[in-house]
PDB file of N, CA and C in Angstrom:
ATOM      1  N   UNK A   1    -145.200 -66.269 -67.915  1.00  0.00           N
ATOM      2  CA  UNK A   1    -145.512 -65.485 -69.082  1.00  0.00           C
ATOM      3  C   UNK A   1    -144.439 -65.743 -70.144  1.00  0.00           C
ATOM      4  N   UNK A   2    -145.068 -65.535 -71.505  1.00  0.00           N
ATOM      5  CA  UNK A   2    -143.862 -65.694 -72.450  1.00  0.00           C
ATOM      6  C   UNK A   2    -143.643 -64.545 -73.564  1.00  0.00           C
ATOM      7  N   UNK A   3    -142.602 -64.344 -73.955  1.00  0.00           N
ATOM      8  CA  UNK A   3    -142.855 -63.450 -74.923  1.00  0.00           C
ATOM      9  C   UNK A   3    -141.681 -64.167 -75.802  1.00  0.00           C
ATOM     10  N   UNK A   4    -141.914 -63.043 -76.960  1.00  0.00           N
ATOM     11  CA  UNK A   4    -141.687 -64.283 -78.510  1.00  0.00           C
ATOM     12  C   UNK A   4    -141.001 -62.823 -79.108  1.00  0.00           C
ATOM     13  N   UNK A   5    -139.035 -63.377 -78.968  1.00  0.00           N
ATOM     14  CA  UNK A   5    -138.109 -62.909 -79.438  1.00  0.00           C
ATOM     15  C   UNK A   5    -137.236 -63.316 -81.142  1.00  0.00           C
ATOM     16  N   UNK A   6    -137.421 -62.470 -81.606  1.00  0.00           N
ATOM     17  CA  UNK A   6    -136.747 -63.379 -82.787  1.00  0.00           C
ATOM     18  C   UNK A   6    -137.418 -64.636 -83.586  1.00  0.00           C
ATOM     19  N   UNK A   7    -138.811 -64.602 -83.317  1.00  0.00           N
ATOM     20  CA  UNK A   7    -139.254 -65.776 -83.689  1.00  0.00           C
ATOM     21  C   UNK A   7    -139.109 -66.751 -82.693  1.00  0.00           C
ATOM     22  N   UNK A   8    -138.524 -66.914 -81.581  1.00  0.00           N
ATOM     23  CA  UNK A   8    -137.988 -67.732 -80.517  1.00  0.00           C
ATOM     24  C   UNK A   8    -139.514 -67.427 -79.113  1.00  0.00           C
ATOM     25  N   UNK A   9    -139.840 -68.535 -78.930  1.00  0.00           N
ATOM     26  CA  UNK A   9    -140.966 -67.897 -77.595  1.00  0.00           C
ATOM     27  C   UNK A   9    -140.328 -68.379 -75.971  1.00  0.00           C
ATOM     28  N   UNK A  10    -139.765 -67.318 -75.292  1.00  0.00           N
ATOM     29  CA  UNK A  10    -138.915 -67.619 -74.352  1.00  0.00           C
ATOM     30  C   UNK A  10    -139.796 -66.949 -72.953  1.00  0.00           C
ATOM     31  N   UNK A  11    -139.669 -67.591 -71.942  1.00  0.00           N
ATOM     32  CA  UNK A  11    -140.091 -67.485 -70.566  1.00  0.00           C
ATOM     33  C   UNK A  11    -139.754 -65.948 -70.353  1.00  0.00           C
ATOM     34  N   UNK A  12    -141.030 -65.240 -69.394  1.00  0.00           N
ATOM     35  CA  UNK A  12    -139.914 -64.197 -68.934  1.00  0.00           C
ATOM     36  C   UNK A  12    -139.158 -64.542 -67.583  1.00  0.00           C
ATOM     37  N   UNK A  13    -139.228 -65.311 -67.302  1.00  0.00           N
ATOM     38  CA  UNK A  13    -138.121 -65.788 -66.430  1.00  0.00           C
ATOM     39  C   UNK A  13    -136.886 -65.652 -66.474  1.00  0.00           C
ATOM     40  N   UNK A  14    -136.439 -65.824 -67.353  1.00  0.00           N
ATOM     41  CA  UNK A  14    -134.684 -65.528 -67.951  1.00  0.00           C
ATOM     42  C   UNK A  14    -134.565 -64.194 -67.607  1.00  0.00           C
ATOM     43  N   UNK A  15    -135.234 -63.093 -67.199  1.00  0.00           N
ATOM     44  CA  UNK A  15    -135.105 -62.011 -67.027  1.00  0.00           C
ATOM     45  C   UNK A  15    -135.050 -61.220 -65.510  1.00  0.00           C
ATOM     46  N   UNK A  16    -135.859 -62.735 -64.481  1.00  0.00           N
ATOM     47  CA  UNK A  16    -135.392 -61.972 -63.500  1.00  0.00           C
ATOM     48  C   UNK A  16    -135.047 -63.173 -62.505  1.00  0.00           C
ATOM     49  N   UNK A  17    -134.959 -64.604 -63.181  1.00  0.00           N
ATOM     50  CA  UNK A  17    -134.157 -65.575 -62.641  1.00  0.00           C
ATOM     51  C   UNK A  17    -132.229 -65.723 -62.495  1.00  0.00           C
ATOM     52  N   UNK A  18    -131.874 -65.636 -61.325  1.00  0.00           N
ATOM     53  CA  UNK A  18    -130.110 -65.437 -61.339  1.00  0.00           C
ATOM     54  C   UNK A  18    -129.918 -66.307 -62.091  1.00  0.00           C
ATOM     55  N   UNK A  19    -128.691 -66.461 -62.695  1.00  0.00           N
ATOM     56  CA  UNK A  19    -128.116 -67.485 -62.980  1.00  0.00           C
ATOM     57  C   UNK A  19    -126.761 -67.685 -62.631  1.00  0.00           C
ATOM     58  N   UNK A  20    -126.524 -68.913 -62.600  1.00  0.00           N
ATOM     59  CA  UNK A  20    -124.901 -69.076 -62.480  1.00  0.00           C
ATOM     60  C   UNK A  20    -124.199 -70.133 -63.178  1.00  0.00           C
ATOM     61  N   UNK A  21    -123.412 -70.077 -63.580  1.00  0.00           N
ATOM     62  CA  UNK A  21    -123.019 -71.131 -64.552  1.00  0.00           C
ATOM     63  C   UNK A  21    -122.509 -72.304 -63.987  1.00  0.00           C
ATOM     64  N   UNK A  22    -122.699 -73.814 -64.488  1.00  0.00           N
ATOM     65  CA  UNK A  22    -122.481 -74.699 -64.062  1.00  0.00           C
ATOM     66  C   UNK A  22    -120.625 -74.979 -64.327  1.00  0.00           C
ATOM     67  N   UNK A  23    -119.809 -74.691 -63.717  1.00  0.00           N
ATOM     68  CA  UNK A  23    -118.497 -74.777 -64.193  1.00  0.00           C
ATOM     69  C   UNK A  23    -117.705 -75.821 -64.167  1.00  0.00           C
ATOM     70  N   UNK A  24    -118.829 -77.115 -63.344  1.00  0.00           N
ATOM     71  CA  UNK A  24    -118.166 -78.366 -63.472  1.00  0.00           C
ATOM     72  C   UNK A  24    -118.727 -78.802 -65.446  1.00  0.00           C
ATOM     73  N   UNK A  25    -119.370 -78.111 -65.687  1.00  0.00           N
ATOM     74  CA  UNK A  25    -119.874 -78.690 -66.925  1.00  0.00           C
ATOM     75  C   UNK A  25    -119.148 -77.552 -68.022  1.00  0.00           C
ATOM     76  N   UNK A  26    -118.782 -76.602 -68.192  1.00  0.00           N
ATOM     77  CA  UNK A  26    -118.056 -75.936 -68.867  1.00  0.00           C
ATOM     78  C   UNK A  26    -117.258 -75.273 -69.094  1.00  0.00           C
ATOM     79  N   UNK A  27    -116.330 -75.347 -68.078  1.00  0.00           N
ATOM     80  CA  UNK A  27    -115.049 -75.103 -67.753  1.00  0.00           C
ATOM     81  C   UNK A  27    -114.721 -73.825 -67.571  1.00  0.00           C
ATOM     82  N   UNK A  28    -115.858 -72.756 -67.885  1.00  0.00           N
ATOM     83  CA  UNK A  28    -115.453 -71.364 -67.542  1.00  0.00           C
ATOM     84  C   UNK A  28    -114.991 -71.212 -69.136  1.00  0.00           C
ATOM     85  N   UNK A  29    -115.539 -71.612 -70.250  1.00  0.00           N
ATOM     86  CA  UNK A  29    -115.509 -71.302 -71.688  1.00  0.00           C
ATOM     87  C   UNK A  29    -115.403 -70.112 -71.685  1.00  0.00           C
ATOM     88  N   UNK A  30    -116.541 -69.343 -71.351  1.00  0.00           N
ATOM     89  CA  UNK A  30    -116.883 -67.931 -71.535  1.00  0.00           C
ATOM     90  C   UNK A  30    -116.340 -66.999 -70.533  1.00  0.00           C
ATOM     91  N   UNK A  31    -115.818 -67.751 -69.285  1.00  0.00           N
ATOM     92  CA  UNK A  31    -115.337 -66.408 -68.805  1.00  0.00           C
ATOM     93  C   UNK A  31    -113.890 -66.104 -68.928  1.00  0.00           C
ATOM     94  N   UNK A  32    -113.723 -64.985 -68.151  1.00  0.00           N
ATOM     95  CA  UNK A  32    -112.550 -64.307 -68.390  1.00  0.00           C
ATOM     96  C   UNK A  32    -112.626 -63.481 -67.286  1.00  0.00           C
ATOM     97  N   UNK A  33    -110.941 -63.274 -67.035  1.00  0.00           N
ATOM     98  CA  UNK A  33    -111.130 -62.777 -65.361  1.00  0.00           C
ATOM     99  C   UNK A  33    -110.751 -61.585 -66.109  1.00  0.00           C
ATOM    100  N   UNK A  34    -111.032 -60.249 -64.803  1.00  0.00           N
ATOM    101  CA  UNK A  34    -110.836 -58.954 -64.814  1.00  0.00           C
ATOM    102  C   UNK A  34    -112.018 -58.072 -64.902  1.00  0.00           C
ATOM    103  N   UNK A  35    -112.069 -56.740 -65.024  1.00  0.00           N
ATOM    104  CA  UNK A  35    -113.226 -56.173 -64.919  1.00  0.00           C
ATOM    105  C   UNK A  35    -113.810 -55.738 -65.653  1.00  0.00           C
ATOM    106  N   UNK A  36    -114.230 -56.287 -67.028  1.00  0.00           N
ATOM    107  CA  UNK A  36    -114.938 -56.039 -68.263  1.00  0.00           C
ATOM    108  C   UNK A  36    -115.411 -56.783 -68.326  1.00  0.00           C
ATOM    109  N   UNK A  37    -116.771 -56.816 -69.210  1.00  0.00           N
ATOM    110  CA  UNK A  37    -118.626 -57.229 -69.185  1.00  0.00           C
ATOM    111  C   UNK A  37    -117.873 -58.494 -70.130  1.00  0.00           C
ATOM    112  N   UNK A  38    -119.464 -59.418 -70.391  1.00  0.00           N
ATOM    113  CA  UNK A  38    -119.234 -61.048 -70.935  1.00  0.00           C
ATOM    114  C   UNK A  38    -118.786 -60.655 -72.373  1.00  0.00           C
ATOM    115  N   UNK A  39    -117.709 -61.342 -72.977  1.00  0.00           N
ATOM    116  CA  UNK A  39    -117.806 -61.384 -74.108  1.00  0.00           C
ATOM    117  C   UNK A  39    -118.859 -61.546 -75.271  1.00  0.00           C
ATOM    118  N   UNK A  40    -118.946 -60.819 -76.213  1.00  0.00           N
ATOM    119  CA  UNK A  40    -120.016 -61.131 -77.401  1.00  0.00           C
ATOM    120  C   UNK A  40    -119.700 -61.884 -78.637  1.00  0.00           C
ATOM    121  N   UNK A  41    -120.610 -62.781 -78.893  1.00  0.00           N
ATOM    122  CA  UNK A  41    -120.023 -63.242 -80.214  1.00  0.00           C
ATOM    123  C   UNK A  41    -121.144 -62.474 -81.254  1.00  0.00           C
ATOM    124  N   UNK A  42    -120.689 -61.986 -82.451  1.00  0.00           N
ATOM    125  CA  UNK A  42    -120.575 -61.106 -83.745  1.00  0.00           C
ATOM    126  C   UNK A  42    -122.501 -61.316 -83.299  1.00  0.00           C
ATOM    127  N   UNK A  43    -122.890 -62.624 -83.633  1.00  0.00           N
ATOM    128  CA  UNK A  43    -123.906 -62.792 -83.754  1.00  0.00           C
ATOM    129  C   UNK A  43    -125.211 -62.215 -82.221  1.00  0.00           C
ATOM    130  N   UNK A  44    -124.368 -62.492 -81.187  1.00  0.00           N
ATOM    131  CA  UNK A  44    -125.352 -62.016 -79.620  1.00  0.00           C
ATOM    132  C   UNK A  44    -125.524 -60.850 -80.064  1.00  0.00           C
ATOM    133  N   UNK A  45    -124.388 -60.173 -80.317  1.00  0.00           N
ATOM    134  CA  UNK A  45    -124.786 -58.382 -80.310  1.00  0.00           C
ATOM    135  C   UNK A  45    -125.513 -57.975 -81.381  1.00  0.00           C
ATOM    136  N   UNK A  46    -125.686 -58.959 -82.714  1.00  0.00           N
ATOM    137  CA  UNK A  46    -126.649 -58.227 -83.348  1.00  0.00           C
ATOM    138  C   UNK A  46    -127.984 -58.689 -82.870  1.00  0.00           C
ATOM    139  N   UNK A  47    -128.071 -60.037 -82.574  1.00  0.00           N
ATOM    140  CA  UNK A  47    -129.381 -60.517 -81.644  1.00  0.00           C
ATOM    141  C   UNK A  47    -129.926 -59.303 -80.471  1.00  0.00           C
ATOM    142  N   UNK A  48    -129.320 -59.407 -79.695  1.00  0.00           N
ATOM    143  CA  UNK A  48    -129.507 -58.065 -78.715  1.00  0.00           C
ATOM    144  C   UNK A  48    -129.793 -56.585 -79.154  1.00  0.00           C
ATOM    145  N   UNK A  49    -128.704 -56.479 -80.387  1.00  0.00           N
ATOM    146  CA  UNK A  49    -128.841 -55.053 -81.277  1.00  0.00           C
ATOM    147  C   UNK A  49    -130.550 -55.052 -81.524  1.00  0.00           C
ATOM    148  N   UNK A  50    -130.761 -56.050 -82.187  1.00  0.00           N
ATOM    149  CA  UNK A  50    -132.298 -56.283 -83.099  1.00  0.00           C
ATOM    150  C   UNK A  50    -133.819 -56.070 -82.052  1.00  0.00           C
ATOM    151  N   UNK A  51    -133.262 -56.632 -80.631  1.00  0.00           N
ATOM    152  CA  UNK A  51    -134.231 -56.991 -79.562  1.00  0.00           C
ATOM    153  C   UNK A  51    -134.153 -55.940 -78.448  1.00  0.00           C
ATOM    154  N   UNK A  52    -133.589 -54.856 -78.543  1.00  0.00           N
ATOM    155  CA  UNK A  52    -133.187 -54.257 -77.380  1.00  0.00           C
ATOM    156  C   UNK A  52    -134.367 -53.618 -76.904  1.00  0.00           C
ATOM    157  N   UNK A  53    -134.900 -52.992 -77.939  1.00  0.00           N
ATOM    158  CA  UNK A  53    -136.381 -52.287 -76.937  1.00  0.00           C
ATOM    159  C   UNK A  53    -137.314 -53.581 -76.300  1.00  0.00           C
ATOM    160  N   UNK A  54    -137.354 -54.555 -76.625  1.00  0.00           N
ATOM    161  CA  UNK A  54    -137.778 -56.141 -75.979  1.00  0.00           C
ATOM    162  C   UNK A  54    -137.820 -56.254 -74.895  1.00  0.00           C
ATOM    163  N   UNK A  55    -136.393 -56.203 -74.719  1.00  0.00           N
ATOM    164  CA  UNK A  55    -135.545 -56.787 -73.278  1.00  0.00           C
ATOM    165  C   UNK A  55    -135.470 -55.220 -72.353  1.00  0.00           C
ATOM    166  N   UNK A  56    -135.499 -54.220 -72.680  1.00  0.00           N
ATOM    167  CA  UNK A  56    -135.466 -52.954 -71.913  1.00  0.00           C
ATOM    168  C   UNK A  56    -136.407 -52.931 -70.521  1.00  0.00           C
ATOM    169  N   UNK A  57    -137.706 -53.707 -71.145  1.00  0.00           N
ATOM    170  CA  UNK A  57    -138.807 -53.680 -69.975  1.00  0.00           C
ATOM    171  C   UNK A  57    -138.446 -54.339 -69.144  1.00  0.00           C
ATOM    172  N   UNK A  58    -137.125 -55.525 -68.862  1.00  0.00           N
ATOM    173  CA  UNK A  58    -136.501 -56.841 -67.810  1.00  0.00           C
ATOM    174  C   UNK A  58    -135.677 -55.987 -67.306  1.00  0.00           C
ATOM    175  N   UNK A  59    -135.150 -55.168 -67.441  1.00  0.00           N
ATOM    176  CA  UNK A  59    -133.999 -54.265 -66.857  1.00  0.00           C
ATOM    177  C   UNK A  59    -134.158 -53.147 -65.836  1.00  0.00           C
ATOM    178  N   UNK A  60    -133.373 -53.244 -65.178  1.00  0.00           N
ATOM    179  CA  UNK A  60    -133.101 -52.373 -63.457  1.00  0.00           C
ATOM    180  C   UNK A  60    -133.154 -50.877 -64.630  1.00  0.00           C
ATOM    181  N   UNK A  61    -133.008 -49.585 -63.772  1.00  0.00           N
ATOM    182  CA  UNK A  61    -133.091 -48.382 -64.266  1.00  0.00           C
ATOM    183  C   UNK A  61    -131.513 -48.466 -64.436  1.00  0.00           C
ATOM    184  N   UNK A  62    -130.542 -48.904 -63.621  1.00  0.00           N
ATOM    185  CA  UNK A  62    -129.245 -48.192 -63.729  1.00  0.00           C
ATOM    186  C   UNK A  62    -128.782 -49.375 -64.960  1.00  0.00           C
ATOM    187  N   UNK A  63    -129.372 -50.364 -65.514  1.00  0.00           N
ATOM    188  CA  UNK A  63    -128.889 -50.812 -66.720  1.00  0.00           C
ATOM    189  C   UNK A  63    -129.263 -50.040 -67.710  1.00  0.00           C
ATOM    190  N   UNK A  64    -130.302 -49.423 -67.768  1.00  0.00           N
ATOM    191  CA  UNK A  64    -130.962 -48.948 -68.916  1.00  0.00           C
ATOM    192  C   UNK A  64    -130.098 -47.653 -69.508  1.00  0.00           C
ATOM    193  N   UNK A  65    -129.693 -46.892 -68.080  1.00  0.00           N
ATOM    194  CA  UNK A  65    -129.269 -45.900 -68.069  1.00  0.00           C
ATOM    195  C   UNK A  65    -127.823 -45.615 -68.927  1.00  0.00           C
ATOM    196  N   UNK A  66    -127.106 -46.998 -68.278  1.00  0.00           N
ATOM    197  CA  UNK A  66    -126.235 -47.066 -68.892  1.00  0.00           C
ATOM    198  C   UNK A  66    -125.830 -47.429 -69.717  1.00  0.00           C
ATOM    199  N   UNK A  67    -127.468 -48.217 -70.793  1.00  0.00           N
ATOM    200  CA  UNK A  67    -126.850 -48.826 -72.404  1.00  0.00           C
ATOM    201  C   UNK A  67    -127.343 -47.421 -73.066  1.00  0.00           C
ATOM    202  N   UNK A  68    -128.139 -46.631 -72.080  1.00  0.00           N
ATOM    203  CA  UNK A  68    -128.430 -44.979 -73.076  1.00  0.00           C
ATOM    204  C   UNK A  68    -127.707 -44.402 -73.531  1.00  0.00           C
ATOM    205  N   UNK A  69    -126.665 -44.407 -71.940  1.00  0.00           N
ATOM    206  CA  UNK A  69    -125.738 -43.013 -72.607  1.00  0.00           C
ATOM    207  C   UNK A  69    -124.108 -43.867 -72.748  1.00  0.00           C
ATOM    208  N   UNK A  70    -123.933 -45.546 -72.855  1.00  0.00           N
ATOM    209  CA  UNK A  70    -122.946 -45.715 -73.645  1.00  0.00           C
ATOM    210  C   UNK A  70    -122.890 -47.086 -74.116  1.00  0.00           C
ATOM    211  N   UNK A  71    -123.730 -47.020 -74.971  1.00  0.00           N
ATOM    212  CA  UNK A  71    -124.690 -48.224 -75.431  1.00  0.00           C
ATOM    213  C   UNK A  71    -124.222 -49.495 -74.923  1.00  0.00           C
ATOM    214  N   UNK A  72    -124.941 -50.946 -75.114  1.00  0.00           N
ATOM    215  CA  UNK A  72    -125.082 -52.073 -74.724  1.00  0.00           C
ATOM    216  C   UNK A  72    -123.406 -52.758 -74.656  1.00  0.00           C
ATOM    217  N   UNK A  73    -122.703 -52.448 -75.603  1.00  0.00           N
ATOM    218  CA  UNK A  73    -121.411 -52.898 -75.943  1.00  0.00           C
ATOM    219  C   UNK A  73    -120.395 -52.183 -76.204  1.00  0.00           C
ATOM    220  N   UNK A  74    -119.027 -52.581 -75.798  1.00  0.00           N
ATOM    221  CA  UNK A  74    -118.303 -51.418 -75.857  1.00  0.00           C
ATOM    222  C   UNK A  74    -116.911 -52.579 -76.250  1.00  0.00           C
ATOM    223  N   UNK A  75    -116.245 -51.747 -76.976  1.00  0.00           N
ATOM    224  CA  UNK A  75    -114.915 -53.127 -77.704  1.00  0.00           C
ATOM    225  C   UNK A  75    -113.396 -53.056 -76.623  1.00  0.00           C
ATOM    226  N   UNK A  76    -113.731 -53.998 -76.493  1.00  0.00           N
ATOM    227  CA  UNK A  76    -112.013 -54.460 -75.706  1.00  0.00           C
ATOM    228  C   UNK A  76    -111.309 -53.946 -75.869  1.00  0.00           C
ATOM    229  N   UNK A  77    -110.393 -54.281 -75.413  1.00  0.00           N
ATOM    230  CA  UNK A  77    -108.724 -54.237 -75.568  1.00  0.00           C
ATOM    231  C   UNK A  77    -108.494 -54.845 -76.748  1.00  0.00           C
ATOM    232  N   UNK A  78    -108.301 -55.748 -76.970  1.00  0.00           N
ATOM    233  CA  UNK A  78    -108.459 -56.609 -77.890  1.00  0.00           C
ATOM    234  C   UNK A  78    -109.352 -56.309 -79.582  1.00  0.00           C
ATOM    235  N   UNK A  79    -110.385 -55.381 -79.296  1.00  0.00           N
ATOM    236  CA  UNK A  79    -111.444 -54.863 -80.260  1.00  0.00           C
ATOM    237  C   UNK A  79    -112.385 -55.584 -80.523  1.00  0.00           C
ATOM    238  N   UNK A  80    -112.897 -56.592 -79.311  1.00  0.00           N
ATOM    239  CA  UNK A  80    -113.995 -57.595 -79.153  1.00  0.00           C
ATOM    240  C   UNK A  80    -114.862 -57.250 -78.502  1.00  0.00           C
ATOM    241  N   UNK A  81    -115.999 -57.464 -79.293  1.00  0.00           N
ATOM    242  CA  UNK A  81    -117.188 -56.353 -78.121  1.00  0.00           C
ATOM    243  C   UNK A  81    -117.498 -57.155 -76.690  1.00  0.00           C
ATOM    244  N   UNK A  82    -118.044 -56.589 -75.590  1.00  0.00           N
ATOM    245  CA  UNK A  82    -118.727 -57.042 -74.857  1.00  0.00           C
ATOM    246  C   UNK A  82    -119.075 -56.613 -74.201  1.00  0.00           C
ATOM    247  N   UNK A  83    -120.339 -56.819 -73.124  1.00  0.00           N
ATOM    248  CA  UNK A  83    -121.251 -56.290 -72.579  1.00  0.00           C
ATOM    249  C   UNK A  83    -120.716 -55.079 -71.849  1.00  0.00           C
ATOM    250  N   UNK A  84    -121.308 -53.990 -71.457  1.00  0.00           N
ATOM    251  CA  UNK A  84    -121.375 -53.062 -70.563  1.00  0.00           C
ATOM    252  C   UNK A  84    -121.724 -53.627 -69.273  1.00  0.00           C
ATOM    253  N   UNK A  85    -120.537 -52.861 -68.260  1.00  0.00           N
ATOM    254  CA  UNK A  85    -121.273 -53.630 -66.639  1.00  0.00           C
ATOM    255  C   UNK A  85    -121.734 -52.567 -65.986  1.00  0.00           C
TER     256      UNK A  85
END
């Protein structure tokens, strides 16, 4: 099935396929050790901001629950948003 984000028409697969990142191919760019959610860049979170009732229907109850009562993103240490875990 597909549904059509942003003008973008994407699988719903991405939604309940794992993923894992290939780290011989990107060195762990994006991650960061410790226990706070993936980093956001300016632009994901307004993408996500824009799409959220979208993507709500791909989501477990205890995600939902918890972008309710403390929304999707929350700012670092640093004052860089990123995901809620």
């Amino acid at each position: 099935m597909l549904v059509e984000i942003n003008d973008k028409i994407i699988s719903t697969e991405v939604f309940s396929e794992e993923f894992v990142c290939d780290l011989s191919k990107c060195k762990g760019a994006c991650c960061v050790e410790g226990d706070g959610g993936a980093p956001l860049k300016e632009s994901e979170r307004i993408l996500i901001q824009k799409n959220l009732e979208k993507i709500k229907p791909f989501m477990n109850k205890k995600g939902i629950d918890t972008i309710e009562k403390k929304g999707f993103f929350y700012e670092d240490e640093e004052d860089l948003p990123a995901t809620q875990l």
